[in-house]
PDB file of N, CA and C in Angstrom:
ATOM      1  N   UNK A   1      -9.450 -12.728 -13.083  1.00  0.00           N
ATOM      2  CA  UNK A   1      -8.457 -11.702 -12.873  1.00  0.00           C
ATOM      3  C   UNK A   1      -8.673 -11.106 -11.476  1.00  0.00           C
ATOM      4  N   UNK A   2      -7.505 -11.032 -11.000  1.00  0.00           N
ATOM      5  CA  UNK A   2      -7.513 -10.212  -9.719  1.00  0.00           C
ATOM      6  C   UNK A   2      -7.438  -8.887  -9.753  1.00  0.00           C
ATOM      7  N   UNK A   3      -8.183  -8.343  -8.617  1.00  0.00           N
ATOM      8  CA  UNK A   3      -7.922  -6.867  -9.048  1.00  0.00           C
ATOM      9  C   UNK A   3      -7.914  -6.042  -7.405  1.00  0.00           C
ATOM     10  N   UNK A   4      -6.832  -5.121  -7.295  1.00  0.00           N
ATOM     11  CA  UNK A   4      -6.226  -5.100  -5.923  1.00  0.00           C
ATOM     12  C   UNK A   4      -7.226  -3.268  -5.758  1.00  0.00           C
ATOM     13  N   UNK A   5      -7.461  -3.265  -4.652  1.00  0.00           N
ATOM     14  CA  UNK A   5      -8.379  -1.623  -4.551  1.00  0.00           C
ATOM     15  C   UNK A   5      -6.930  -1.053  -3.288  1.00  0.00           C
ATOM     16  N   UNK A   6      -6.839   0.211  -3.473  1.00  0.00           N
ATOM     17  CA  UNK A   6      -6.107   1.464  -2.677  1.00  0.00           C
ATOM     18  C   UNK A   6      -6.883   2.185  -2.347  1.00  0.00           C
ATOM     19  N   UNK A   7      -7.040   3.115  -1.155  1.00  0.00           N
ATOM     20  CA  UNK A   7      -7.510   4.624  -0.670  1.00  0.00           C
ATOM     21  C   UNK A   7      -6.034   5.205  -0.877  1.00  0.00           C
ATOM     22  N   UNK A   8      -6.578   6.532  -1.216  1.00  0.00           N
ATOM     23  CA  UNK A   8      -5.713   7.477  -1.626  1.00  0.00           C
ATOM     24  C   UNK A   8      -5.316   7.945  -0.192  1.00  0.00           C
ATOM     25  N   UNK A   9      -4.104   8.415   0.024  1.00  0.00           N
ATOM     26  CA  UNK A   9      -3.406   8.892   1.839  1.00  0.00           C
ATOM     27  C   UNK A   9      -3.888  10.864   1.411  1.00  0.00           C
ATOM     28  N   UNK A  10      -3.916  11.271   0.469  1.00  0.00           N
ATOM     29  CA  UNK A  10      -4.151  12.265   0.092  1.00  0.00           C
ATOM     30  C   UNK A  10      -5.198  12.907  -0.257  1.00  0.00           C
ATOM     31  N   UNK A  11      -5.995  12.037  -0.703  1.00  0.00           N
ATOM     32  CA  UNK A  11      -7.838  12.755  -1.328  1.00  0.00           C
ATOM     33  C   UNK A  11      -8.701  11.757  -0.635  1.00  0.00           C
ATOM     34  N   UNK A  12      -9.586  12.166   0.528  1.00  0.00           N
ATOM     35  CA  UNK A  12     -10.761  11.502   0.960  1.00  0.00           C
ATOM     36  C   UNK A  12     -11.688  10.691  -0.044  1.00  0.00           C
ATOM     37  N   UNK A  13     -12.028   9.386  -0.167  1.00  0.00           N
ATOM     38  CA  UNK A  13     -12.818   8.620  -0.549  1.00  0.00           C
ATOM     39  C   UNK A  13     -12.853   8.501  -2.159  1.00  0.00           C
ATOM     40  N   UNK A  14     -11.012   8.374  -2.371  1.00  0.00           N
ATOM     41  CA  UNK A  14     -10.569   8.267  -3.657  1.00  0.00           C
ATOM     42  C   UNK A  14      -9.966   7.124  -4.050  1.00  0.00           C
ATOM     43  N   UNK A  15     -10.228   6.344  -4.720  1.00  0.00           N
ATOM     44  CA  UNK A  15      -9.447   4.552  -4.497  1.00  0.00           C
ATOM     45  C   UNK A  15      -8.975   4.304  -5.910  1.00  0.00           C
ATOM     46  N   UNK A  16      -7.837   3.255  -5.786  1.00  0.00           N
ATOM     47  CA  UNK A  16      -7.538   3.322  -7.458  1.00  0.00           C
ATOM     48  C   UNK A  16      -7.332   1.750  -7.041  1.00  0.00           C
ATOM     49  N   UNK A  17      -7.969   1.346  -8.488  1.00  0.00           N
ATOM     50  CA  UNK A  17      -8.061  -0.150  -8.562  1.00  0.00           C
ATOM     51  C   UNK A  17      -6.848  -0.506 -10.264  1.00  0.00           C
ATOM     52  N   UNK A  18      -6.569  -1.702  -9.720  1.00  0.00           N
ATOM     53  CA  UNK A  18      -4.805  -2.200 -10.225  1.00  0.00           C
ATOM     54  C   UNK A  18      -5.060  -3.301 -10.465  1.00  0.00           C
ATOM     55  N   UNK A  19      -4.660  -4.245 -11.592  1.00  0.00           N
ATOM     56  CA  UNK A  19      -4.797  -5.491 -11.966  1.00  0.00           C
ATOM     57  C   UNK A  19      -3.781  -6.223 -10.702  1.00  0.00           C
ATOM     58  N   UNK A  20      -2.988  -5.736 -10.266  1.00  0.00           N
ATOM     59  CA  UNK A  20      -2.175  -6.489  -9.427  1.00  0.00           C
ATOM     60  C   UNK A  20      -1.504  -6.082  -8.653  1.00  0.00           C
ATOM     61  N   UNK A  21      -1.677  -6.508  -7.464  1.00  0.00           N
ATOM     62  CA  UNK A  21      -0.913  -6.123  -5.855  1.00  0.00           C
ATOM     63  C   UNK A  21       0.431  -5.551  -6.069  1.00  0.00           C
ATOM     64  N   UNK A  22       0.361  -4.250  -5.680  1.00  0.00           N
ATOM     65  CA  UNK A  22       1.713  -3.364  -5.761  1.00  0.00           C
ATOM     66  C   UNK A  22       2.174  -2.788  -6.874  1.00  0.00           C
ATOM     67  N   UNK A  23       1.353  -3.142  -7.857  1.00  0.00           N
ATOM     68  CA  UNK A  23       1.878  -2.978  -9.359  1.00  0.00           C
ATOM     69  C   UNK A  23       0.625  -1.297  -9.570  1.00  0.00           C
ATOM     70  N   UNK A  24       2.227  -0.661  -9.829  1.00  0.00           N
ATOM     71  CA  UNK A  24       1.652   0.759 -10.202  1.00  0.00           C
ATOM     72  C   UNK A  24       2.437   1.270 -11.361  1.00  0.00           C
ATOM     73  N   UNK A  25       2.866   0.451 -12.499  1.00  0.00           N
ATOM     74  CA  UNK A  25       3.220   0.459 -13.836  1.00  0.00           C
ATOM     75  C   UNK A  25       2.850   1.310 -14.378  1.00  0.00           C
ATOM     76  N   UNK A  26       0.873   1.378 -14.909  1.00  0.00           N
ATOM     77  CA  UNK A  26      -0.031   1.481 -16.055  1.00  0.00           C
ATOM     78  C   UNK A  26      -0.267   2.630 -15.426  1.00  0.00           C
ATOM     79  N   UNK A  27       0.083   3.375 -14.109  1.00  0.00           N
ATOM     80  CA  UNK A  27      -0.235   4.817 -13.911  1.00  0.00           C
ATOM     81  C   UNK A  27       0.069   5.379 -13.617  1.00  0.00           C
ATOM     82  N   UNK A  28      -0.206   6.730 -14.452  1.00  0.00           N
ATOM     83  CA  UNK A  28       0.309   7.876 -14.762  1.00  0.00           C
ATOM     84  C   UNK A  28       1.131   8.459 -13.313  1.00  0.00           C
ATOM     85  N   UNK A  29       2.768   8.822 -13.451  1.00  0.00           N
ATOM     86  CA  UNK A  29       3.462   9.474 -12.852  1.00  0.00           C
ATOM     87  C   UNK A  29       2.281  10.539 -11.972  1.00  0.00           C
ATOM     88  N   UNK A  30       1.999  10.979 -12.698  1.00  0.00           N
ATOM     89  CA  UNK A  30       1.637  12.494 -12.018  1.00  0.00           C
ATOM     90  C   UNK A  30       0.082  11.935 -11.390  1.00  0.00           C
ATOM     91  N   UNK A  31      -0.342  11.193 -11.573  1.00  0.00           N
ATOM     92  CA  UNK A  31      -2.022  10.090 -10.637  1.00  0.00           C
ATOM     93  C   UNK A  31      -1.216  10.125  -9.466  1.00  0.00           C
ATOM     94  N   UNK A  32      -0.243   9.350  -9.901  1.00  0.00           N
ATOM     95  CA  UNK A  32       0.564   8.869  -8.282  1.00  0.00           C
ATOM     96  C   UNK A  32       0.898   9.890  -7.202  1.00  0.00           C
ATOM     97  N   UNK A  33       1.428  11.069  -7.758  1.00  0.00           N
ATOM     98  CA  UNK A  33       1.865  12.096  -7.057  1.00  0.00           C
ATOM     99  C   UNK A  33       0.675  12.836  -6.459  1.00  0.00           C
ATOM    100  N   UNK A  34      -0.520  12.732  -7.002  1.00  0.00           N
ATOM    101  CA  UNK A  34      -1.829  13.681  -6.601  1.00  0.00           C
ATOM    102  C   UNK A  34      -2.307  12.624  -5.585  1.00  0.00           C
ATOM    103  N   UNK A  35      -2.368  11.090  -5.696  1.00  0.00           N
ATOM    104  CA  UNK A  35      -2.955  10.361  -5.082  1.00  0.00           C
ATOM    105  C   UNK A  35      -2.214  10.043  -3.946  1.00  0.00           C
ATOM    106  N   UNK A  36      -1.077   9.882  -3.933  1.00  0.00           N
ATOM    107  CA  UNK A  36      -0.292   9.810  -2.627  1.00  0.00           C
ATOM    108  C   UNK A  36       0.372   8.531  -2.068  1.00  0.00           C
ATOM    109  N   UNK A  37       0.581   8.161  -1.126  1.00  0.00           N
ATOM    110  CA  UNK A  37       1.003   6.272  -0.730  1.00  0.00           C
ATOM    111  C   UNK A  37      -0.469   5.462  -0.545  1.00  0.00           C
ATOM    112  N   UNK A  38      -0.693   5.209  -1.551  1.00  0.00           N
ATOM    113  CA  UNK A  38      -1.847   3.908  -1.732  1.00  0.00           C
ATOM    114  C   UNK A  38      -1.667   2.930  -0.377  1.00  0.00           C
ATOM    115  N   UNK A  39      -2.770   2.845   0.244  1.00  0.00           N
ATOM    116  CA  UNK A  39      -2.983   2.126   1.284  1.00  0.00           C
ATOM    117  C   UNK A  39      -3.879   1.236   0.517  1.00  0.00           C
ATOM    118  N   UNK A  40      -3.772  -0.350   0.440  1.00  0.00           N
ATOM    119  CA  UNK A  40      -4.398  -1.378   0.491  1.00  0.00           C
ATOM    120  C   UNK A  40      -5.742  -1.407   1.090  1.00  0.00           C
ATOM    121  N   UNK A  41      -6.268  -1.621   0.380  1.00  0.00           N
ATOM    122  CA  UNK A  41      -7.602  -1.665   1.131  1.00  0.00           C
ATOM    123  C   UNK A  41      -8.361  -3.538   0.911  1.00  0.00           C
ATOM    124  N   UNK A  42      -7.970  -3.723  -0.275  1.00  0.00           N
ATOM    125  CA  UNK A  42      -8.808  -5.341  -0.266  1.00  0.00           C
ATOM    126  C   UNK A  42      -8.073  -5.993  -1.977  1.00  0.00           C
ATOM    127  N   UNK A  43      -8.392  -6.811  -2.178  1.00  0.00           N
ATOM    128  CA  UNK A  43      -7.566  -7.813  -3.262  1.00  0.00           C
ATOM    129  C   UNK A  43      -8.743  -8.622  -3.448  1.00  0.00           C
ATOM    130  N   UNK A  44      -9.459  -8.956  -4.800  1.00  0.00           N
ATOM    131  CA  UNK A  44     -10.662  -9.387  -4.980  1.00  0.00           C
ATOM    132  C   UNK A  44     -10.898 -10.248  -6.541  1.00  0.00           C
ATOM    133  N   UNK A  45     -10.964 -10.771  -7.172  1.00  0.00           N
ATOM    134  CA  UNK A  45     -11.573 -11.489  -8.183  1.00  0.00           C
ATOM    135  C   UNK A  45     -12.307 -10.785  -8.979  1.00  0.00           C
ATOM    136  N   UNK A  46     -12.435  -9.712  -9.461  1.00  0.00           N
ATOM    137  CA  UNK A  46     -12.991  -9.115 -10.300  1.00  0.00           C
ATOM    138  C   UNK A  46     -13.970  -9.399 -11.183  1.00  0.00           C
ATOM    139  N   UNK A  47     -13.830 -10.686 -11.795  1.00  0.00           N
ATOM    140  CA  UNK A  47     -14.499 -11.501 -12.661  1.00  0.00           C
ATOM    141  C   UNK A  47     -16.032 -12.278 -11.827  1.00  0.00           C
ATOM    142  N   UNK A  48     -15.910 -12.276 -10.777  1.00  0.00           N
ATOM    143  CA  UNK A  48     -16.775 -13.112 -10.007  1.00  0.00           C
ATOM    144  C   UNK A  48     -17.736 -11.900  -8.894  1.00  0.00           C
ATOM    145  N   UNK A  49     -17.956 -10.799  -9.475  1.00  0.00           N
ATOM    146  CA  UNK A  49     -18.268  -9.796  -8.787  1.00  0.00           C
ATOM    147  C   UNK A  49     -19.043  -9.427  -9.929  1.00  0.00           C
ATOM    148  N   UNK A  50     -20.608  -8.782  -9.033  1.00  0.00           N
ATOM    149  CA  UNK A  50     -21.585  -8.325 -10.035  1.00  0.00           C
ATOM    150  C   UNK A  50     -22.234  -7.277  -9.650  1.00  0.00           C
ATOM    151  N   UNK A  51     -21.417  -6.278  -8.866  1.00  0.00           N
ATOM    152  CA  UNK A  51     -21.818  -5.044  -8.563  1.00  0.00           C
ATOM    153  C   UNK A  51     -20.386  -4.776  -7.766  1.00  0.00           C
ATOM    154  N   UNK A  52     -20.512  -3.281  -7.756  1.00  0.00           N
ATOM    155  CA  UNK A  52     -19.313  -2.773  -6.508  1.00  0.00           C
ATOM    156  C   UNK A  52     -19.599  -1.418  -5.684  1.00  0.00           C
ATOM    157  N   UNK A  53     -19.463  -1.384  -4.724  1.00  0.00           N
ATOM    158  CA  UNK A  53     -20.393  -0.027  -4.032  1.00  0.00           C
ATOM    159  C   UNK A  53     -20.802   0.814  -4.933  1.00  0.00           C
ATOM    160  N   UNK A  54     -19.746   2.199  -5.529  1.00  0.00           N
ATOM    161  CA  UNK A  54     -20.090   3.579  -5.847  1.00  0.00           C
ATOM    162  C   UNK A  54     -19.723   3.158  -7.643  1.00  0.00           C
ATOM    163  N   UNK A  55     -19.034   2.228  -8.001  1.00  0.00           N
ATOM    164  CA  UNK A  55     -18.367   2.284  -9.103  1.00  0.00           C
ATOM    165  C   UNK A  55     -19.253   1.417 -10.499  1.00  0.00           C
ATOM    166  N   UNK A  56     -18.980   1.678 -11.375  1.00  0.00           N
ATOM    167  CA  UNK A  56     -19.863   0.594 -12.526  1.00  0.00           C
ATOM    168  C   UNK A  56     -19.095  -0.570 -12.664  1.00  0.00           C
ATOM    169  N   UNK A  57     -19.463  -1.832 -12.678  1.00  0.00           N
ATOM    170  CA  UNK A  57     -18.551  -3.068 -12.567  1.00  0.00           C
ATOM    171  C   UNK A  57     -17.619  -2.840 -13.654  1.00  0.00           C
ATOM    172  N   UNK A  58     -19.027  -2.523 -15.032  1.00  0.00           N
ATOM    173  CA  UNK A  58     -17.956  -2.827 -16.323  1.00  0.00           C
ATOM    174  C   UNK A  58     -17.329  -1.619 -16.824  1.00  0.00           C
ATOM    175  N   UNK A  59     -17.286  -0.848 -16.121  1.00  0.00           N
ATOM    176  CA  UNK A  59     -16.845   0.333 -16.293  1.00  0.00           C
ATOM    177  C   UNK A  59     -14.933   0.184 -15.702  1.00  0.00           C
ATOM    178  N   UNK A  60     -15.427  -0.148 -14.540  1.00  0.00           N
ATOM    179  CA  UNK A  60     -13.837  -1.080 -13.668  1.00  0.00           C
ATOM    180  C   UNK A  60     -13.264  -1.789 -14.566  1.00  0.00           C
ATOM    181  N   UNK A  61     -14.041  -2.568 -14.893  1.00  0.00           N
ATOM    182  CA  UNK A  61     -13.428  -4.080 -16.208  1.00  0.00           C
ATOM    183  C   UNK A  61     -12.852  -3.708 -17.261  1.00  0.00           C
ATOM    184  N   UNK A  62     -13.555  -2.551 -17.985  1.00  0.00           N
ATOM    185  CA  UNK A  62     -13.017  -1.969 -19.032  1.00  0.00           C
ATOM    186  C   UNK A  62     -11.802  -1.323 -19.278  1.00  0.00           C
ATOM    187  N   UNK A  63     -11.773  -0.536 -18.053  1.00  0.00           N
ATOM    188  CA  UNK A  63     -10.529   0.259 -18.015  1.00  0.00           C
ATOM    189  C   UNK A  63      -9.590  -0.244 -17.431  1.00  0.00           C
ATOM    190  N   UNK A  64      -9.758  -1.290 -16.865  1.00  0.00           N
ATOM    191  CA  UNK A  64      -8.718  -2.044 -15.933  1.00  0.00           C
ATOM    192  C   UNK A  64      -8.019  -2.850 -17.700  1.00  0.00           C
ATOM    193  N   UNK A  65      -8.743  -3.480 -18.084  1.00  0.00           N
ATOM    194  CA  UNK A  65      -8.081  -4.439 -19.483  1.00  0.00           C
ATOM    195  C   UNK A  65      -7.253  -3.236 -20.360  1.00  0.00           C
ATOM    196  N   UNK A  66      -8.284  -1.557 -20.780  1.00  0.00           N
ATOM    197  CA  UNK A  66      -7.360  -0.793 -21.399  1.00  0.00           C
ATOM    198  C   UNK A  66      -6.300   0.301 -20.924  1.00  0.00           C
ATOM    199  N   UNK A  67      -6.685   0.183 -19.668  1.00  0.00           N
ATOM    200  CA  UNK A  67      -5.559   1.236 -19.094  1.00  0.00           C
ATOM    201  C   UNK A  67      -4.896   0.466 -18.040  1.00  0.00           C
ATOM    202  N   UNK A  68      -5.031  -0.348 -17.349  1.00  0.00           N
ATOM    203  CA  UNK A  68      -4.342  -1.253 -16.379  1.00  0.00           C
ATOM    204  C   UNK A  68      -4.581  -0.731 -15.110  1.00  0.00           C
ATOM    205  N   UNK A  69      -5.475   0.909 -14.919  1.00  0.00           N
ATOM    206  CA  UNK A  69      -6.167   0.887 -13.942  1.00  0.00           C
ATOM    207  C   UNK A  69      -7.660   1.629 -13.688  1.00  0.00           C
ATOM    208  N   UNK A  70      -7.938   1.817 -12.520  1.00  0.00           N
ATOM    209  CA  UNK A  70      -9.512   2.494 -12.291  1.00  0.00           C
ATOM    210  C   UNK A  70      -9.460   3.438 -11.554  1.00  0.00           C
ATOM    211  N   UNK A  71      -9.714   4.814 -11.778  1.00  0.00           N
ATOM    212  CA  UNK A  71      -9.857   5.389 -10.342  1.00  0.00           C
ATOM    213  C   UNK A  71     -11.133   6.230 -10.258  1.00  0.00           C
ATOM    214  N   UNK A  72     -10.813   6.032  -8.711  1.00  0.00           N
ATOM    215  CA  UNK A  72     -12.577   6.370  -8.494  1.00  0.00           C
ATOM    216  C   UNK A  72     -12.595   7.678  -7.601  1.00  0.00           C
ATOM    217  N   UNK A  73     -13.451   8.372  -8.246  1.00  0.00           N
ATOM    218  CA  UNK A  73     -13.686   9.666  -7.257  1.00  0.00           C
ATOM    219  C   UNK A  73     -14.915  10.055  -6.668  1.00  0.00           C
ATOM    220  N   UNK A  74     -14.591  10.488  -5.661  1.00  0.00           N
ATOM    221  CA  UNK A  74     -15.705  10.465  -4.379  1.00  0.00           C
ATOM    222  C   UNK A  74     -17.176  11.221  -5.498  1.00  0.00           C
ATOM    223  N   UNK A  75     -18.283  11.016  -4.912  1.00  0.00           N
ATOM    224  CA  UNK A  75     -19.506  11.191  -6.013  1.00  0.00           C
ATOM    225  C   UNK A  75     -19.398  12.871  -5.229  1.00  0.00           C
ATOM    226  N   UNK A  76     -20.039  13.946  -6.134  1.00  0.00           N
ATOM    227  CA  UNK A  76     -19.738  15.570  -5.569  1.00  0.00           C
ATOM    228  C   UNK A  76     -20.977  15.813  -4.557  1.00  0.00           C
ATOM    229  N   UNK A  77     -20.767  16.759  -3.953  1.00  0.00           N
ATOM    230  CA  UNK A  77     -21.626  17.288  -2.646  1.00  0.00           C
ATOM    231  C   UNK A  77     -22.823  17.557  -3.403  1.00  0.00           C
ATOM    232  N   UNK A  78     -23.773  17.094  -2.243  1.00  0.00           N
ATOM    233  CA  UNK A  78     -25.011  17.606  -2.721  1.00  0.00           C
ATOM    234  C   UNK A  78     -25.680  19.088  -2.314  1.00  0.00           C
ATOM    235  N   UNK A  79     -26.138  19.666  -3.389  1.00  0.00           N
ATOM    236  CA  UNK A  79     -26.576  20.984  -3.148  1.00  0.00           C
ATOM    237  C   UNK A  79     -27.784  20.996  -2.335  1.00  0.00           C
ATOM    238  N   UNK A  80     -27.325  21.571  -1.009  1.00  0.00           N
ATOM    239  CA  UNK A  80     -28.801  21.564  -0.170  1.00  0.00           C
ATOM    240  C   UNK A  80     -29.845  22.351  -0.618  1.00  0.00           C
ATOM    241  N   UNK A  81     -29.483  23.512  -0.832  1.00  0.00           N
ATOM    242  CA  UNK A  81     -30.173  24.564  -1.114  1.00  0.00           C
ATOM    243  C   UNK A  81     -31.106  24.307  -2.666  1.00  0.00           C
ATOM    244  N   UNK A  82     -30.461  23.756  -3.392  1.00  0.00           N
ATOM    245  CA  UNK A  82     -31.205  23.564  -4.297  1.00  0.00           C
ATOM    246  C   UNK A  82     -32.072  22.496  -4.487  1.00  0.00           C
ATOM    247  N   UNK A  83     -31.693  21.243  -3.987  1.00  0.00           N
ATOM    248  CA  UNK A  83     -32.657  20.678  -3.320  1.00  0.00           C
ATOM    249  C   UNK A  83     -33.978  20.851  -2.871  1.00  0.00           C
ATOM    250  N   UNK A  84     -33.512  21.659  -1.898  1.00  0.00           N
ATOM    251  CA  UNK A  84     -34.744  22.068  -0.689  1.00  0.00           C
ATOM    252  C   UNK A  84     -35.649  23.177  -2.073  1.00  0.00           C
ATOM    253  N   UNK A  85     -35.203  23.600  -2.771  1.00  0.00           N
ATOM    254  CA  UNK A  85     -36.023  24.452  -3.671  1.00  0.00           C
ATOM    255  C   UNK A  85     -36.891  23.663  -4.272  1.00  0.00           C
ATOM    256  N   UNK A  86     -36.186  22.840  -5.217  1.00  0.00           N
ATOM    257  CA  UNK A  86     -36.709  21.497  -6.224  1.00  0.00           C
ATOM    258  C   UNK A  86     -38.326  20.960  -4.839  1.00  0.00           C
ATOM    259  N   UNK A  87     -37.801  20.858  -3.862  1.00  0.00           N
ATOM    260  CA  UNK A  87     -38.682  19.918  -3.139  1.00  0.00           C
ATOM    261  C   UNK A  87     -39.933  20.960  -3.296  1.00  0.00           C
ATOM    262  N   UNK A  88     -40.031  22.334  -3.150  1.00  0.00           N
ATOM    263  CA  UNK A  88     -40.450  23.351  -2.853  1.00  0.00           C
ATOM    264  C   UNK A  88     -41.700  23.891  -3.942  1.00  0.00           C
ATOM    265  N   UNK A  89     -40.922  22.954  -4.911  1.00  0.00           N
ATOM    266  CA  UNK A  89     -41.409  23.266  -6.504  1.00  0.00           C
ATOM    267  C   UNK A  89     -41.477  24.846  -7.267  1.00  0.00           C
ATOM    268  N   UNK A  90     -40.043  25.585  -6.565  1.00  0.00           N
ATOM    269  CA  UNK A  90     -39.316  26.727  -7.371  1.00  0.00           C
ATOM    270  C   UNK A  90     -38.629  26.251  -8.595  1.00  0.00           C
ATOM    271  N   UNK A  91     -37.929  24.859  -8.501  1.00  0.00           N
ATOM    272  CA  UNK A  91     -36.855  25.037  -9.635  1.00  0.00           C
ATOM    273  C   UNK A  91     -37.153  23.649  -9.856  1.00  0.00           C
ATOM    274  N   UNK A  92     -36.826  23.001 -11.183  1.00  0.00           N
ATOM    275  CA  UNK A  92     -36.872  22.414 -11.825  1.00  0.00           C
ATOM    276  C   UNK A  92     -35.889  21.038 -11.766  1.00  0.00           C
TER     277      UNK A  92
END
């Protein structure tokens, strides 16, 4: 199965993955409107792939077969401050 990846024109380092090039059927009206004009980013084999940068393969696979798509959102900011505490051995 092929499976086509988008960046969102609207939310930084937000991509929605689609069983098929141009085909935005399986999602939701209102995804589309938050996500914006899907820019192409790559078209790939899905099946023949055994990792993917930020995302879980079978996590992609899964939802791609029950929802017809994937979307991925940027991983959240890291707390410096709390961090630097943890390192500090204040907090836990």
């Amino acid at each position: 199965m092929l499976c086509a990846v988008y960046k969102s024109s609207r939310k930084a380092d937000t991509y929605l993955f689609v069983n098929k090039r141009d085909c935005f059927d399986d999602v939701p009206e209102a995804l589309m409107e938050m996500f914006g004009a899907p820019q192409l980013v790559m078209v790939f084999p899905i099946a023949q792939r055994e990792h993917l940068g930020l995302a879980d393969i079978n996590r992609v696979r899964t939802e791609l077969a029950d929802k017809g798509y994937y979307l991925q959102l940027p991983p959240p900011p890291e707390n410096l401050l709390q961090s630097h505490r943890q390192g500090l051995g204040l907090e836990d």
